[in-house]
N, C-alpha and C. Protein backbone atom coordinates (compact mmCIF):
# COMPACT_ATOMS: atom_id res chain seq x y z
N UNK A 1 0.83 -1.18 0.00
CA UNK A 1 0.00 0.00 0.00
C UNK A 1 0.88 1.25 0.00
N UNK A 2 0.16 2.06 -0.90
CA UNK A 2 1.38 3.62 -0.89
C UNK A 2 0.88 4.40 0.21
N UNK A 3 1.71 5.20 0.71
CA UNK A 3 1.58 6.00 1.69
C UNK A 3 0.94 7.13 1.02
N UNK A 4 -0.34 7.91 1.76
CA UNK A 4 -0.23 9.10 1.16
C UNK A 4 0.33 9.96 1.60
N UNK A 5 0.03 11.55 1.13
CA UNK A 5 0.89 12.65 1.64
C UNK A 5 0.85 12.70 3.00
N UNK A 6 -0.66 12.98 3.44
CA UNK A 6 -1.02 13.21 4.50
C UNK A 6 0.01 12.39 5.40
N UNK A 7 -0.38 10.96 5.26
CA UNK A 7 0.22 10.09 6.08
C UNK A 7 1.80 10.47 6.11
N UNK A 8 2.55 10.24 5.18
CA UNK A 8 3.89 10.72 4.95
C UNK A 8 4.41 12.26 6.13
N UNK A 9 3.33 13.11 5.89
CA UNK A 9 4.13 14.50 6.90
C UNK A 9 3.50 14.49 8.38
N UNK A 10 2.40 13.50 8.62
CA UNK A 10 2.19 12.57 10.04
C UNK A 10 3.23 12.16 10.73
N UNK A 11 3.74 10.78 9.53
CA UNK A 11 5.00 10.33 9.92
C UNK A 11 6.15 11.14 10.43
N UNK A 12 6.39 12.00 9.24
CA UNK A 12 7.83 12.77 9.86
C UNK A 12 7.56 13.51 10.94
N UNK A 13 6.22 14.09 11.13
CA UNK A 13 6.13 14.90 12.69
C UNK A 13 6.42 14.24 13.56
N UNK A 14 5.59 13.09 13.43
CA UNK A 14 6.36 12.22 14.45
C UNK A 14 7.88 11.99 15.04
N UNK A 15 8.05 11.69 13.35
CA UNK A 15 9.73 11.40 14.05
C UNK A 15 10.57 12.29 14.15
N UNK A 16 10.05 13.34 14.19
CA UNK A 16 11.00 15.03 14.64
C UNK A 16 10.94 14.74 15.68
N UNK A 17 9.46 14.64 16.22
CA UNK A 17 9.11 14.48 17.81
C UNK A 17 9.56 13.87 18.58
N UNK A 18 10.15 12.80 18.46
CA UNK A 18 10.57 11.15 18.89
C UNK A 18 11.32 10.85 18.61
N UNK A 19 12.56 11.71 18.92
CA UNK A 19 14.07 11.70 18.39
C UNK A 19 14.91 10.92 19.24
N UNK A 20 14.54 10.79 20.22
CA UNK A 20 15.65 10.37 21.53
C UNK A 20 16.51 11.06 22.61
N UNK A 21 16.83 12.64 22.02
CA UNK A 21 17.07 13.43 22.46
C UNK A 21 16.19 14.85 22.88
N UNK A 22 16.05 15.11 24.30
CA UNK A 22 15.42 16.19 23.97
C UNK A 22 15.44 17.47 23.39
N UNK A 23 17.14 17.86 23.33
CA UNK A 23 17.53 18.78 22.40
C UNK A 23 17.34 18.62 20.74
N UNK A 24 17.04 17.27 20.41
CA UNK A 24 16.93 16.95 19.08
C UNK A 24 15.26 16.92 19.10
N UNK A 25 14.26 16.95 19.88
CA UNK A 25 12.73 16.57 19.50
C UNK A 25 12.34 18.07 19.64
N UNK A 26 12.85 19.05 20.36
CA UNK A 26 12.61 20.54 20.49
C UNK A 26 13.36 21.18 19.26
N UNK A 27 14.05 20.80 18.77
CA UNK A 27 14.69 21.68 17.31
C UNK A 27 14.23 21.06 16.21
N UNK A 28 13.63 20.03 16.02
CA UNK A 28 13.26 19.10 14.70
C UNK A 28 11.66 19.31 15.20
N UNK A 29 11.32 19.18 16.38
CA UNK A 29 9.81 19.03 16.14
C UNK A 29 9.19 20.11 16.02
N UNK A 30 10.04 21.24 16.63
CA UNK A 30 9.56 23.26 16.20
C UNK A 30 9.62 23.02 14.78
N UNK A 31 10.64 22.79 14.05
CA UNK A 31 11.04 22.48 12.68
C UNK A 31 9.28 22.06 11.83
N UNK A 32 9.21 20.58 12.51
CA UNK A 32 7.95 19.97 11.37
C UNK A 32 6.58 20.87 11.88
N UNK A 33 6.38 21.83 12.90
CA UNK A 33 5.14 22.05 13.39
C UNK A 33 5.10 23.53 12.57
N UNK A 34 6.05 23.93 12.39
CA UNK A 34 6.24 24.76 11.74
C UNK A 34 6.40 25.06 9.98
N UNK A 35 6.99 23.93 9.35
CA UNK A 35 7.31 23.89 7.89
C UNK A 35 7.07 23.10 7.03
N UNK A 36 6.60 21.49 8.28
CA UNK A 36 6.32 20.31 7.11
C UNK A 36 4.83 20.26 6.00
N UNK A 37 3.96 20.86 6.67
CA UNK A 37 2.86 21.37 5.93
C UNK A 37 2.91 22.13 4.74
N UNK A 38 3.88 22.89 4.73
CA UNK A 38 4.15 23.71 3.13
C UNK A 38 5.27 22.95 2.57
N UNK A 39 6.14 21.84 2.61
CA UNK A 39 7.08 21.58 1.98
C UNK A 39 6.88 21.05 0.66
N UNK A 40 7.45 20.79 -0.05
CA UNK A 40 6.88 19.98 -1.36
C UNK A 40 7.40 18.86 -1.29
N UNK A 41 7.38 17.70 -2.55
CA UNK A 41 7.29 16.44 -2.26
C UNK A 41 9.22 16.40 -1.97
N UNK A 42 9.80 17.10 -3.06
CA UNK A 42 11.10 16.73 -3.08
C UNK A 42 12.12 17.85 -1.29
N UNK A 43 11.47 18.25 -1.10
CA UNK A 43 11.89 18.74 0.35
C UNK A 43 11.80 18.03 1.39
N UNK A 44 10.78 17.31 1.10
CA UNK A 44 10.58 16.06 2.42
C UNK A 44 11.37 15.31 2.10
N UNK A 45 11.92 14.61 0.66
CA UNK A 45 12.70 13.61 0.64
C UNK A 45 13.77 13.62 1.41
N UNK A 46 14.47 15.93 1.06
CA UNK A 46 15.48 15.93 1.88
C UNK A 46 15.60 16.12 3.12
N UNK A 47 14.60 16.01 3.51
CA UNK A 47 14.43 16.06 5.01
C UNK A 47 14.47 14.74 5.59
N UNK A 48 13.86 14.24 5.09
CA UNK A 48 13.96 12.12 5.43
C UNK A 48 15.29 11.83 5.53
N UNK A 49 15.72 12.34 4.67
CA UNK A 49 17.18 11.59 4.18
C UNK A 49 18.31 12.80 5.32
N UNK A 50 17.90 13.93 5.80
CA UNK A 50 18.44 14.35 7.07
C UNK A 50 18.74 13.38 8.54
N UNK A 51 16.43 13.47 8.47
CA UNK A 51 16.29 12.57 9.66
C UNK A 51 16.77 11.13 10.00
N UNK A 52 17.80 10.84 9.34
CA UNK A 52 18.31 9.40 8.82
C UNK A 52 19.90 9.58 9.65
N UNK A 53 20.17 11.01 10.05
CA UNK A 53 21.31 11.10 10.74
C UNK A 53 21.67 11.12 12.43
N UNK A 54 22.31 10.28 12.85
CA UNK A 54 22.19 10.83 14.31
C UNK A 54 22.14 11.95 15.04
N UNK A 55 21.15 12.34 16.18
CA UNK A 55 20.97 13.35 16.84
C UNK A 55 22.30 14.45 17.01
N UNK A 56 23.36 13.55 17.58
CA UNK A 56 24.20 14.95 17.90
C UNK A 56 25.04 15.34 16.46
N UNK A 57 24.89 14.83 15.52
CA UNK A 57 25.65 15.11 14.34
C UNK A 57 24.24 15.97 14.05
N UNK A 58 22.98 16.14 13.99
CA UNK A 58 21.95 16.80 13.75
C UNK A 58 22.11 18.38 13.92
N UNK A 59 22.57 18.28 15.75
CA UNK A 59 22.26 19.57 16.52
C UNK A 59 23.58 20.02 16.18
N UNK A 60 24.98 19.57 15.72
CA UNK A 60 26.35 20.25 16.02
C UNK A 60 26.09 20.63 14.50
N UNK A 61 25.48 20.47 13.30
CA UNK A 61 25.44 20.97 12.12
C UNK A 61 24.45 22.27 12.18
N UNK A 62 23.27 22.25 12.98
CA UNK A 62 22.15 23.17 13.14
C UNK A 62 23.16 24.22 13.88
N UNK A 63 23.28 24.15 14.48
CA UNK A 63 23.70 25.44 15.81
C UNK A 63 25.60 25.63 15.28
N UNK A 64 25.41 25.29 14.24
CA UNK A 64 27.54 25.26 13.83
C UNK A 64 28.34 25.05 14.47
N UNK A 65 28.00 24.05 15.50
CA UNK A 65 29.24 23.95 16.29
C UNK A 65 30.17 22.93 15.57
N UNK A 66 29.51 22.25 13.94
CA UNK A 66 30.33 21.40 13.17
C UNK A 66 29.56 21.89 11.65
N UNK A 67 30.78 21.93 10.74
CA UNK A 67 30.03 22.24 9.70
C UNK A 67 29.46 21.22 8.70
N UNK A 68 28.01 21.70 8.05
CA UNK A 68 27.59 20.82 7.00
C UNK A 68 27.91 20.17 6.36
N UNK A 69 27.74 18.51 6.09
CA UNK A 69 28.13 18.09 4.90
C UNK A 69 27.51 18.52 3.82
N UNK A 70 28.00 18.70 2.52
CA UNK A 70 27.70 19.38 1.20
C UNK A 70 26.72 18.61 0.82
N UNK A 71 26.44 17.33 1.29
CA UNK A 71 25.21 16.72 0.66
C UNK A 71 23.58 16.56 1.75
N UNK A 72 23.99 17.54 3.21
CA UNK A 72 22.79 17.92 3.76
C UNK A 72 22.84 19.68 3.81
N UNK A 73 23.69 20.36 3.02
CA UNK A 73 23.46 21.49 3.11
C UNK A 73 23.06 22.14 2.33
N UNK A 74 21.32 21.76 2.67
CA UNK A 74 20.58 22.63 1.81
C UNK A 74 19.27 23.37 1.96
N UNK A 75 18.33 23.58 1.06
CA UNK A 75 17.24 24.46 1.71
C UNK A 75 16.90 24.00 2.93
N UNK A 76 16.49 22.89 3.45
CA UNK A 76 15.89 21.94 4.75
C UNK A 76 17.06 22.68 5.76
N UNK A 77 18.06 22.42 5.53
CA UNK A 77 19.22 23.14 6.46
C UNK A 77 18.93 24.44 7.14
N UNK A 78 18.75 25.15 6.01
CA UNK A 78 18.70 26.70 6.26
C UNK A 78 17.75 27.01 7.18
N UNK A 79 16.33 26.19 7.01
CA UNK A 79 14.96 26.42 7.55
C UNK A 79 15.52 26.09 8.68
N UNK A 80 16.03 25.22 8.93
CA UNK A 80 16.31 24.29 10.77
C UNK A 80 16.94 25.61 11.05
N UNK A 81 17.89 25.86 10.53
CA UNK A 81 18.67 27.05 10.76
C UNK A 81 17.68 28.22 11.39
N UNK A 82 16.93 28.66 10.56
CA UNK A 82 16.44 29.49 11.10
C UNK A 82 15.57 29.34 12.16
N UNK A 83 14.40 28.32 12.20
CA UNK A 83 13.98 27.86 13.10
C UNK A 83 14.60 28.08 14.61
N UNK A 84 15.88 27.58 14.49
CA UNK A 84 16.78 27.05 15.59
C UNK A 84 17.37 28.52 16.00
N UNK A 85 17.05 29.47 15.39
CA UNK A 85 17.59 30.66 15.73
C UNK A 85 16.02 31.85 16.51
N UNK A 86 15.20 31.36 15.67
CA UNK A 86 14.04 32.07 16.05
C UNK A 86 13.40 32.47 17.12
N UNK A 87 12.03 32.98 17.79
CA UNK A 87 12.07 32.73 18.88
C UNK A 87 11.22 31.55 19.04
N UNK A 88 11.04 31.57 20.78
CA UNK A 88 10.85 30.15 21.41
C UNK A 88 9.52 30.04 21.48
N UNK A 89 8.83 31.15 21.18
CA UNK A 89 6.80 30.61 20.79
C UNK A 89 6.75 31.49 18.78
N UNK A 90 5.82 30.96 19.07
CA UNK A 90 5.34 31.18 17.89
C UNK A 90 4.17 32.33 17.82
């Protein structure tokens, strides 16, 4: 059975949410409550293929305390980026 959209940006809220870390479910899950609803299909891919990385390699790329690899540094990046810079309500 194919997933639909809906189901698909369910999923990833989820797993922003349900990271393991709480510094990683508060910067990824502001992230999906905030952007996964407008993304398009090929933004989620790169976002999947983010959420596929361990937490502290996650947060030391978001906050620069390590820099991007060239093959997650991209629009999805920037947004966390900003997100992660923003303020703390909405």
């Amino acid at each position: 059975m194919d997933e639909t959209d809906t189901d698909r940006r369910k999923r990833l809220t989820f797993r922003s949410w349900h990271r393991g870390t709480k510094e990683a479910d508060m910067l990824l899950g502001r992230f999906a409550d905030v952007h996964l609803a407008t993304l398009s299909q090929d933004q989620l891919a790169r976002y999947e293929a983010l959420l596929e990385n361990p937490d502290p390699d996650l947060y030391a790329w978001v906050t620069d305390l390590r820099p991007v690899p060239a093959e997650f540094d991209t629009d999805i990046m920037a947004l966390l980026k900003q997100v992660q810079n923003g303020p703390l309500s909405d």
